[in-house]
Protein backbone atom coordinates (compact mmCIF):
# COMPACT_ATOMS: atom_id res chain seq x y z
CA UNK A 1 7.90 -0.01 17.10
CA UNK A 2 7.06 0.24 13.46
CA UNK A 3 8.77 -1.44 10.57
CA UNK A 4 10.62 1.31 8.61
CA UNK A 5 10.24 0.50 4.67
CA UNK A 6 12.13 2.22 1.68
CA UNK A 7 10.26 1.80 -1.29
CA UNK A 8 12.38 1.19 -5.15
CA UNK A 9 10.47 1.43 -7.70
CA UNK A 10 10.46 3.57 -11.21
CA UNK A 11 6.29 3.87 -11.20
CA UNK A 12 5.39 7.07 -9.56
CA UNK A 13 1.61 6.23 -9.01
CA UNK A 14 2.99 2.50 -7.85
CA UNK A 15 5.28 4.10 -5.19
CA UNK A 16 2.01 6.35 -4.34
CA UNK A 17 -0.27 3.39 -3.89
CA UNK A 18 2.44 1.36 -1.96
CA UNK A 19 3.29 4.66 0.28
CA UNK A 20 -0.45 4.75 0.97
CA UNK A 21 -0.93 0.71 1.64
CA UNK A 22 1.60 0.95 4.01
CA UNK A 23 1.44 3.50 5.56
CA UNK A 24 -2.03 2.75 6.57
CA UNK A 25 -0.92 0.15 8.83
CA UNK A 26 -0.39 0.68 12.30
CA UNK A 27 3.01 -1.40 12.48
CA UNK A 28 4.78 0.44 9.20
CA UNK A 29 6.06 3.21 7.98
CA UNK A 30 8.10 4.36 4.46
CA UNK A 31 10.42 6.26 5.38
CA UNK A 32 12.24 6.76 1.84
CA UNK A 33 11.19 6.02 -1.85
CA UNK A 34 13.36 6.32 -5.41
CA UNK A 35 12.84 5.60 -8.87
CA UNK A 36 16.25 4.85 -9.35
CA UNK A 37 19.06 2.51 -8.60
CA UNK A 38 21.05 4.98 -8.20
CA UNK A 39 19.03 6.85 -5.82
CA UNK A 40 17.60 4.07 -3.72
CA UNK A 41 21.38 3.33 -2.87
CA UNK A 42 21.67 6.69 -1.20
CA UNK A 43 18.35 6.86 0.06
CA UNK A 44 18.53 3.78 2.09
CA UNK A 45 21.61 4.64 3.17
CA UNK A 46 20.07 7.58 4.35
CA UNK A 47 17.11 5.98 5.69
CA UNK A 48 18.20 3.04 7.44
CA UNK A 49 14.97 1.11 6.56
CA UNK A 50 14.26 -2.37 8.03
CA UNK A 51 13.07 -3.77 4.93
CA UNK A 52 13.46 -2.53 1.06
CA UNK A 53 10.97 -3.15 -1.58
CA UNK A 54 12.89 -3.65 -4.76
CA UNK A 55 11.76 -3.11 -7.97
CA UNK A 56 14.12 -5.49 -10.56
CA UNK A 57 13.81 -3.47 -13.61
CA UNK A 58 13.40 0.25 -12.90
CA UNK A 59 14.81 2.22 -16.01
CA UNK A 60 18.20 4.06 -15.18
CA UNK A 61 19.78 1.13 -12.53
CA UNK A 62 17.97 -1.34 -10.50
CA UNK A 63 17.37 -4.94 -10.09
CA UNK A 64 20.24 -7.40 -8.90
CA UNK A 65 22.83 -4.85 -8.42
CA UNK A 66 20.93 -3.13 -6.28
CA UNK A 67 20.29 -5.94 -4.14
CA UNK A 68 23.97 -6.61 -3.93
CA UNK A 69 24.76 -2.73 -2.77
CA UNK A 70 22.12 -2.80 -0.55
CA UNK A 71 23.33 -5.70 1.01
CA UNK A 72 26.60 -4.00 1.48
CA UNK A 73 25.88 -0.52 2.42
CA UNK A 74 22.87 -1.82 4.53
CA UNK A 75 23.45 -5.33 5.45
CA UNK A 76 20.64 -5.47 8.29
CA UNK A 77 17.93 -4.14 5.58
CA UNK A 78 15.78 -7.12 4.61
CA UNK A 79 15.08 -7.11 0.90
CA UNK A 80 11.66 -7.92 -0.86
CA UNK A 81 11.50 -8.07 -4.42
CA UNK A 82 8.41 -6.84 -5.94
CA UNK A 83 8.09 -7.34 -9.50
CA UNK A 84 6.10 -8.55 -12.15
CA UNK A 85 9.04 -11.15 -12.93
CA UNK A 86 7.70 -14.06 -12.18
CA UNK A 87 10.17 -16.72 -13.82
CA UNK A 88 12.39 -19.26 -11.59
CA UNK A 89 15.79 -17.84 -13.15
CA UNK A 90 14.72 -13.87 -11.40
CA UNK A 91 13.34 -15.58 -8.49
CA UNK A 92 16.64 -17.61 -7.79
CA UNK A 93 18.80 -14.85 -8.62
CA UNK A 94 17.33 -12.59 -6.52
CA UNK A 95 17.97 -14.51 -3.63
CA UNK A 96 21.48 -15.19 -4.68
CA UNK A 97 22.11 -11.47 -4.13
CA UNK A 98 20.53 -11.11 -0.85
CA UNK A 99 16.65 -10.84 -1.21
CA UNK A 100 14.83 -12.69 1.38
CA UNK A 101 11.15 -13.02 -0.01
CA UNK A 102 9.90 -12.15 -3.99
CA UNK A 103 6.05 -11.27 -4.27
CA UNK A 104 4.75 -11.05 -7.95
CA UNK A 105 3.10 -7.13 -8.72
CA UNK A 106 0.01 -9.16 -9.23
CA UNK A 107 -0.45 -10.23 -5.63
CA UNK A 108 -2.79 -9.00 -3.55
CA UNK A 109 -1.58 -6.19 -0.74
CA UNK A 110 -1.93 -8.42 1.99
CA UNK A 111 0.14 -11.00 0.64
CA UNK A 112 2.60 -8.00 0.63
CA UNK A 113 2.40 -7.15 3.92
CA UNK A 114 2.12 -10.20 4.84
CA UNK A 115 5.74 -11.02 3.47
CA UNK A 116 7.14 -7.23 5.00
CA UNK A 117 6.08 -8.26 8.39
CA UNK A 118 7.46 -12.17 8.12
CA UNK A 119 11.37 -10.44 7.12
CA UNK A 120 10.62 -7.64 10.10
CA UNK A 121 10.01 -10.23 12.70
CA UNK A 122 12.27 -12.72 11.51
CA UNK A 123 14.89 -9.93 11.39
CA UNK A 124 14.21 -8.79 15.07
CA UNK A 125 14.23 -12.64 16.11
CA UNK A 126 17.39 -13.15 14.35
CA UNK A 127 18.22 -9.68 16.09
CA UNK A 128 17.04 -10.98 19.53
CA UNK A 129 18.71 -14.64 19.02
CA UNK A 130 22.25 -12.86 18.39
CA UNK A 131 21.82 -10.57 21.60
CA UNK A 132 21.04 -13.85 23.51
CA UNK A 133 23.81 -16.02 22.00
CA UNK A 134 26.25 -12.71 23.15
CA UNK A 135 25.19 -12.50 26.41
CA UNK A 136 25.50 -16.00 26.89
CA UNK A 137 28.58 -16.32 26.11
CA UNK A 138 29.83 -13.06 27.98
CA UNK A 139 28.17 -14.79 31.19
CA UNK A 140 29.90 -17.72 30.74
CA UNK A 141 33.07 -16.93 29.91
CA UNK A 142 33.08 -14.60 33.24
CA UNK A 143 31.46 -17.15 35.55
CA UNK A 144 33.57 -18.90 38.50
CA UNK A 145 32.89 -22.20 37.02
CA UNK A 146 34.35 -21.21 33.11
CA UNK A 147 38.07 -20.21 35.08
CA UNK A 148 38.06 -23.91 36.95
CA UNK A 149 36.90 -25.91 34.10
CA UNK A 150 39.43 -24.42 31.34
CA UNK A 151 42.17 -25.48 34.09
């Protein structure tokens, strides 16, 4: 199964290059791209990416309030920042708002999808660990031994 990524960010040749990056891999696809806020809020709703990469200042709407409405309209999307922010204060408020990992522009690509593939599987073992938990508790709760020990 391939990680489905939705790509924010206002540079047209940066989306390009990213597009191309990633969808080189065997294990990812985009599946949406904007250069707005506004837009990557209804494209990711549309989508229904895995993981985001966010842009935090893309002219017309982006950055932290995007996070947030992702978060809301999409809460199992995992968002990476990508910027060239690199100062604590963007970094912490980033993850305040629901990013899970910030890579600096200047990073190489495979530190990039390095960090897209760490959210994706830590997503589907989060996934996984809830399905577990469930079915646990479902088992238990209609075992023999759950009725006689609750009386």
């Amino acid at each position: 199964m391939s990680v489905r990524v939705f790509v924010a960010n206002d540079h047209e040749i940066l989306r390009g290059a990213l597009r191309a990056v990633i969808n080189m891999q065997q294990d990812m696809e985009v599946v949406g791209e904007a250069a707005t806020g506004p837009d990557a809020e209804i494209g990711i709703q549309k989508a229904e990416p895995d993981v985001v990469l966010m842009d935090l200042s893309m002219r017309s709407g982006g950055g932290f309030d995007v996070i947030a409405a992702v978060k809301r309209i999409r809460s199992k999307a995992e968002i990476v920042v990508l910027t060239f922010q690199e100062e604590l204060g963007y970094i912490r408020a980033a993850g305040t708002t629901g990013a899970v990992r910030y890579v600096a522009k200047r990073a190489l690509d495979t530190e990039l999808l390095a960090a897209i593939r760490t959210v994706a599987e830590e997503r589907a073992f989060a996934d996984a660990s809830i399905e577990l938990a469930s079915a646990q508790r479902s088992t238990r709760a209609s075992s023999p031994d759950s009725a006689s020990s609750s009386s």
